[in-house]
N, C-alpha and C. Protein backbone atom coordinates (compact mmCIF):
# COMPACT_ATOMS: atom_id res chain seq x y z
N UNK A 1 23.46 43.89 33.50
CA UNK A 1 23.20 43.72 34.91
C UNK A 1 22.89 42.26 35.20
N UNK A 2 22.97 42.27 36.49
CA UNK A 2 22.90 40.66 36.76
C UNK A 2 21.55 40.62 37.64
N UNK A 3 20.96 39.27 37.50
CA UNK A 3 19.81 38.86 38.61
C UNK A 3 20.32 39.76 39.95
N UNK A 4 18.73 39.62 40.92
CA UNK A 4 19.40 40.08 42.36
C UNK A 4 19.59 41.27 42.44
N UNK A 5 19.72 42.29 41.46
CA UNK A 5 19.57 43.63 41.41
C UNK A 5 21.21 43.91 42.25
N UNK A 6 22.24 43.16 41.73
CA UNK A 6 23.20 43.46 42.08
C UNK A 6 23.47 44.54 40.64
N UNK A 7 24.10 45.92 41.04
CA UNK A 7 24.53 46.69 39.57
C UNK A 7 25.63 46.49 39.60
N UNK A 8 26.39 46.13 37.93
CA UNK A 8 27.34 45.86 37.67
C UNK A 8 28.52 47.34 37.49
N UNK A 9 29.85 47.23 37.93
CA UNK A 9 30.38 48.56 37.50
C UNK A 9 30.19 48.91 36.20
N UNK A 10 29.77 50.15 35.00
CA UNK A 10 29.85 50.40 33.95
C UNK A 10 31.11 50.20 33.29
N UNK A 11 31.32 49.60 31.90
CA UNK A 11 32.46 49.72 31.65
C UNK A 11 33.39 50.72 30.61
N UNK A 12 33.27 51.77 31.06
CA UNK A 12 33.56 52.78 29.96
C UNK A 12 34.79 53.17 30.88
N UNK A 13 35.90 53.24 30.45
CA UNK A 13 37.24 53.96 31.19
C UNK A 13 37.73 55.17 31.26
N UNK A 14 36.88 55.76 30.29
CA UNK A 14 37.52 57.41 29.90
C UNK A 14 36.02 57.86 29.94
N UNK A 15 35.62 58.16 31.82
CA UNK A 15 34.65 59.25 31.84
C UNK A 15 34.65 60.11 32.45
N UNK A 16 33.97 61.19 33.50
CA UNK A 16 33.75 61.95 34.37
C UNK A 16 33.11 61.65 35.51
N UNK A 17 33.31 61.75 36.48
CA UNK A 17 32.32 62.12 37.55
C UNK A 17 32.38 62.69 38.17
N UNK A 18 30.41 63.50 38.51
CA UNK A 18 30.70 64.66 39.14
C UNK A 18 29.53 64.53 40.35
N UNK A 19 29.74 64.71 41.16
CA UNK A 19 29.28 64.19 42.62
C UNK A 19 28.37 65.75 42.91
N UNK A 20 26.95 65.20 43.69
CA UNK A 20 25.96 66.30 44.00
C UNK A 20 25.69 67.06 42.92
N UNK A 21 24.93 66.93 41.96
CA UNK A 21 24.48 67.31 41.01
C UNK A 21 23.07 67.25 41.13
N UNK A 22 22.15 68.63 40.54
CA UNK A 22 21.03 68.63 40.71
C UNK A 22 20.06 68.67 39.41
N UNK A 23 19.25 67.63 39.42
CA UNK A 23 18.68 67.78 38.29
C UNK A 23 17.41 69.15 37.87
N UNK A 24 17.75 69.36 36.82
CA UNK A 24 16.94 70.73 36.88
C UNK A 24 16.02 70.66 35.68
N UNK A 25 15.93 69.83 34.93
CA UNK A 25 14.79 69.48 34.02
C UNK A 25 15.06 67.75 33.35
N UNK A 26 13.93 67.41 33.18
CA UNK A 26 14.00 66.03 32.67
C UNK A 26 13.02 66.39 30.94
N UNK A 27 13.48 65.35 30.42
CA UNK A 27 12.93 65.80 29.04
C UNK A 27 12.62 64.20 27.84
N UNK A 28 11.68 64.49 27.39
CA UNK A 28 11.42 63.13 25.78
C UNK A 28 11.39 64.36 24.99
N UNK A 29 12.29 63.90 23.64
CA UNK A 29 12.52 64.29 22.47
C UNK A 29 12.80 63.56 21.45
N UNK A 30 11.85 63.53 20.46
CA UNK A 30 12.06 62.45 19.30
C UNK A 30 12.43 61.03 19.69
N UNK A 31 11.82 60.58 20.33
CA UNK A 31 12.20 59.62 21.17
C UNK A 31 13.56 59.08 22.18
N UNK A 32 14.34 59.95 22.83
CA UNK A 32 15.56 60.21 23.33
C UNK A 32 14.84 61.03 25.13
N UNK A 33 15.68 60.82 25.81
CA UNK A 33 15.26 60.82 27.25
C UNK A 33 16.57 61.82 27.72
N UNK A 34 16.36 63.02 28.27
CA UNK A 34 17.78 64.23 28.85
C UNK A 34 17.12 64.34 30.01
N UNK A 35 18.09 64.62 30.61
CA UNK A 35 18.02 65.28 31.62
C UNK A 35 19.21 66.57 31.83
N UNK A 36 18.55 67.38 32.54
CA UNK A 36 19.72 68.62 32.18
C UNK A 36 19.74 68.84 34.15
N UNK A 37 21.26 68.95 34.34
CA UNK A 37 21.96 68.96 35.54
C UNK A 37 23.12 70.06 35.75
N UNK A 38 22.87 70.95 36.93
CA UNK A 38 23.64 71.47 37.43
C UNK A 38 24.34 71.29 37.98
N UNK A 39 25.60 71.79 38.83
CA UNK A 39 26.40 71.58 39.73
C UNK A 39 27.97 72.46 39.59
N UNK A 40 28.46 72.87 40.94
CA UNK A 40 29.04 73.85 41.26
C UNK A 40 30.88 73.44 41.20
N UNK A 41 31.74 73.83 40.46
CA UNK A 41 33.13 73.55 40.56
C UNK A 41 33.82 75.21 41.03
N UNK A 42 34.53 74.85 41.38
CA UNK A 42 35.25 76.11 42.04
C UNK A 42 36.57 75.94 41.89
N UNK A 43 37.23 77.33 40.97
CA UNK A 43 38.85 77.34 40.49
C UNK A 43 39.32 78.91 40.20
N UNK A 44 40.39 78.97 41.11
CA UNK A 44 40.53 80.87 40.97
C UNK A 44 40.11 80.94 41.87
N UNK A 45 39.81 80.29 43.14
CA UNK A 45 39.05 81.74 44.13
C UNK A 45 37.63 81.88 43.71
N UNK A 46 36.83 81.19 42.49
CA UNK A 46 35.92 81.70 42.13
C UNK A 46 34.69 80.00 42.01
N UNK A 47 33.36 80.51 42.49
CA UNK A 47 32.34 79.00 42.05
C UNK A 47 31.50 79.55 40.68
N UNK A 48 31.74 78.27 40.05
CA UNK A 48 31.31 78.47 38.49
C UNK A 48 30.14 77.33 38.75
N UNK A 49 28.80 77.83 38.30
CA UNK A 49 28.07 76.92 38.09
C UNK A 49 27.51 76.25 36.78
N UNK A 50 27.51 75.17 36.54
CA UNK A 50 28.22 74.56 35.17
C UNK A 50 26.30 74.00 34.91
N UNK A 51 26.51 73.78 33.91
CA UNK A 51 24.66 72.71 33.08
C UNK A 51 25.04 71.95 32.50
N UNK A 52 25.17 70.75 31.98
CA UNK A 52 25.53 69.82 31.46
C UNK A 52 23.75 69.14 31.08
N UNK A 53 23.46 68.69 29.66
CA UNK A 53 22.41 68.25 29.42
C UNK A 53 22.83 66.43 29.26
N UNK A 54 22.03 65.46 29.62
CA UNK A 54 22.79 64.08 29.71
C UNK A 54 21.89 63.44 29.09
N UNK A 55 21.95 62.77 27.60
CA UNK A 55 21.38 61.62 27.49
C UNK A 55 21.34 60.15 28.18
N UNK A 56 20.16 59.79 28.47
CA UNK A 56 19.86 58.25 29.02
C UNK A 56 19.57 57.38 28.41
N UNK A 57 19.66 57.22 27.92
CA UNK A 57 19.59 55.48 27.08
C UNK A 57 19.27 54.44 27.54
N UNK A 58 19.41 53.25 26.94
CA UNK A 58 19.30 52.02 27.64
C UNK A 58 20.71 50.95 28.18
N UNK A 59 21.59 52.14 28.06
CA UNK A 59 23.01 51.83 28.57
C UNK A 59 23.14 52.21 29.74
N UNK A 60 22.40 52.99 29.83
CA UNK A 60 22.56 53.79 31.20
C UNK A 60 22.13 53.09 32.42
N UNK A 61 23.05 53.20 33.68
CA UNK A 61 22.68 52.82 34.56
C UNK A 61 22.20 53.23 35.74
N UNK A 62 21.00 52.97 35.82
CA UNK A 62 20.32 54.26 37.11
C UNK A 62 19.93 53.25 38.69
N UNK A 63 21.02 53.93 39.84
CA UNK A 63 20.61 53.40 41.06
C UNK A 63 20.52 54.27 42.00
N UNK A 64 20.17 53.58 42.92
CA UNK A 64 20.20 54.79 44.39
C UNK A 64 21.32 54.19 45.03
N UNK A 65 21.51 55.01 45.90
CA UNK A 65 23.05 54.93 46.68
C UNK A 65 23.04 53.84 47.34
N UNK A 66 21.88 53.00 47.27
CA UNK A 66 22.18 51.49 48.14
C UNK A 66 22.19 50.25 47.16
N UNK A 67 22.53 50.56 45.52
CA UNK A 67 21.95 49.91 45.05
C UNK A 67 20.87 49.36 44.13
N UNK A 68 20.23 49.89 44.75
CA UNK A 68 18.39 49.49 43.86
C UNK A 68 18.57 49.97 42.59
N UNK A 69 17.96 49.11 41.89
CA UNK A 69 17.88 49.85 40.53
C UNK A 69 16.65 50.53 40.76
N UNK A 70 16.90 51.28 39.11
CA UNK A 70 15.99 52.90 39.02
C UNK A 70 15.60 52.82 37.65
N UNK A 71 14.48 53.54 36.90
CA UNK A 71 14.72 54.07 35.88
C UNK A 71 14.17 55.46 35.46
N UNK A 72 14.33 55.86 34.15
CA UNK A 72 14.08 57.31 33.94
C UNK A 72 12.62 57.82 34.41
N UNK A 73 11.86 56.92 35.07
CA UNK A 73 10.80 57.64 35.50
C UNK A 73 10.60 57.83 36.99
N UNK A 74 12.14 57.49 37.52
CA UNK A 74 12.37 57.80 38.69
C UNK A 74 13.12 59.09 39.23
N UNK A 75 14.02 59.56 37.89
CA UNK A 75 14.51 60.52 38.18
C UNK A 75 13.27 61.85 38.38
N UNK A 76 13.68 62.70 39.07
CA UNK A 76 13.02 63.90 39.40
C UNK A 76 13.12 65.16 39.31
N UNK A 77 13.21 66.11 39.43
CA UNK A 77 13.43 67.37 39.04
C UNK A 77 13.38 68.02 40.69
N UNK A 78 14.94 68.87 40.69
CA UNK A 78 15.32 69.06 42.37
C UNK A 78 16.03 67.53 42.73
N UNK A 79 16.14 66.61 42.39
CA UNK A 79 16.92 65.49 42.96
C UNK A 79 18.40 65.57 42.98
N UNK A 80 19.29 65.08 43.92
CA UNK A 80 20.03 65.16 43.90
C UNK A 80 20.92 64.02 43.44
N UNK A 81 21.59 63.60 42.26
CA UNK A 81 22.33 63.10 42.31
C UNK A 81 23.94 62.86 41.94
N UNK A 82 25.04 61.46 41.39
CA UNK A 82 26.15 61.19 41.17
C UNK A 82 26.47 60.89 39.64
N UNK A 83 26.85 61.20 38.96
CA UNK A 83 26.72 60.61 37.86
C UNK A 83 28.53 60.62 37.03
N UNK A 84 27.87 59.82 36.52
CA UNK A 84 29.34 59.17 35.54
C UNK A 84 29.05 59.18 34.09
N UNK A 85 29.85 60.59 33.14
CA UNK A 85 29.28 60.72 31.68
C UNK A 85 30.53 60.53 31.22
N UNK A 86 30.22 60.91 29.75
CA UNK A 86 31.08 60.32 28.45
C UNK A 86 31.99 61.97 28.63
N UNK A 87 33.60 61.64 28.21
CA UNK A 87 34.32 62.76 28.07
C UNK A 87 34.06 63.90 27.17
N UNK A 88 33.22 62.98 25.63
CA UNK A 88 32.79 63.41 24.63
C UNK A 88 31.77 64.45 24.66
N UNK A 89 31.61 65.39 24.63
CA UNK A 89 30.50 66.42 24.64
C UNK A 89 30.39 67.42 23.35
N UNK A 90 29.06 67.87 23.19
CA UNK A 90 28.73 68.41 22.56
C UNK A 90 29.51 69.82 22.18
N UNK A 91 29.48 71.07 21.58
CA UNK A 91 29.75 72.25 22.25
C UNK A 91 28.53 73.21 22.16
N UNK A 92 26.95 72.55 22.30
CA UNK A 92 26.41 73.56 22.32
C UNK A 92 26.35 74.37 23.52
N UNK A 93 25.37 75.46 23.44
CA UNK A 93 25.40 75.70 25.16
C UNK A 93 23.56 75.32 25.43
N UNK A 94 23.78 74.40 26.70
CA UNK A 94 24.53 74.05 27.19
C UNK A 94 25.02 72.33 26.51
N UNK A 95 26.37 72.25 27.51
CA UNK A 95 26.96 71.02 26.23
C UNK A 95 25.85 69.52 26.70
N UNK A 96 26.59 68.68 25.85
CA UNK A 96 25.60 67.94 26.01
C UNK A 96 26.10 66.44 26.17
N UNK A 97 26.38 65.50 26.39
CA UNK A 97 27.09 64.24 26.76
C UNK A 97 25.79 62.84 27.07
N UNK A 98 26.64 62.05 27.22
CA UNK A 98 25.92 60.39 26.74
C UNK A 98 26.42 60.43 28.77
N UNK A 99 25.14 59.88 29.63
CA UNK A 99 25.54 59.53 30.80
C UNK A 99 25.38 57.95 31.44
N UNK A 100 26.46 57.55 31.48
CA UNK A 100 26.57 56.01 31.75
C UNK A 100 26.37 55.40 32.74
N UNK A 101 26.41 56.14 33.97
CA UNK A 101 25.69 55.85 35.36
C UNK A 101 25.11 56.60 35.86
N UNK A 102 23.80 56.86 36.59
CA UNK A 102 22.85 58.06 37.60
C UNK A 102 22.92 57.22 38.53
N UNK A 103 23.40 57.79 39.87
CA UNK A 103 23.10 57.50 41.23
C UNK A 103 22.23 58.52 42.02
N UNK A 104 20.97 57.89 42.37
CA UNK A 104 20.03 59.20 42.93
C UNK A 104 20.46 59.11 44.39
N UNK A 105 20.85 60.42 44.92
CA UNK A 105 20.83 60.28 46.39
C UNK A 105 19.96 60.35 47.59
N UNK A 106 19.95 59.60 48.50
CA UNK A 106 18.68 59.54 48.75
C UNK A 106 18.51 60.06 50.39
N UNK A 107 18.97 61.58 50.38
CA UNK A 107 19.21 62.05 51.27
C UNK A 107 18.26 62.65 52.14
């Protein structure tokens, strides 16, 4: 990131994003920071509601929708946000992925 709290785009090319996502638990484990997020895709005629658990790191980039930087002790539980993860996932249930950008919305 640069001075000025301008955030830089992440540079990972092969990820996901999945827009309105709600965080539904935040977590420390062995020293590692998750957060576990819901959110609704719909295919068939049918809405599947999906969990995805997201590691945060210090790669990770956490802002609000104007900008500002953030960090993991900003995220919240019930928040709504944007996020951009790794294609790579786990297969436990639920799976589990490296997340490279959090945008909290600040609705």
């Amino acid at each position: 990131m640069k001075e000025n709290n301008y955030i830089e785009p992440h540079d990972k090319k092969d990820y996901i994003s999945i827009k309105g996502a709600t965080i539904d638990d935040k977590m420390f484990y062995n020293g590692s920071c998750f957060i576990l997020i819901s959110y609704w895709t719909f295919h068939d005629n049918m809405c599947i509601n999906n969990t995805i658990r997201l590691v945060v790191n210090n790669d990770t980039i956490i802002h609000d929708e104007y900008g500002r930087r953030n960090s993991f002790c900003d995220l919240k539980i019930n928040m709504i946000v944007d996020v951009d993860i790794s294609v790579f996932m786990t297969m436990s249930i639920p799976p589990q992925a490296i997340a490279y950008r959090v945008i909290i919305q600040c609705n």
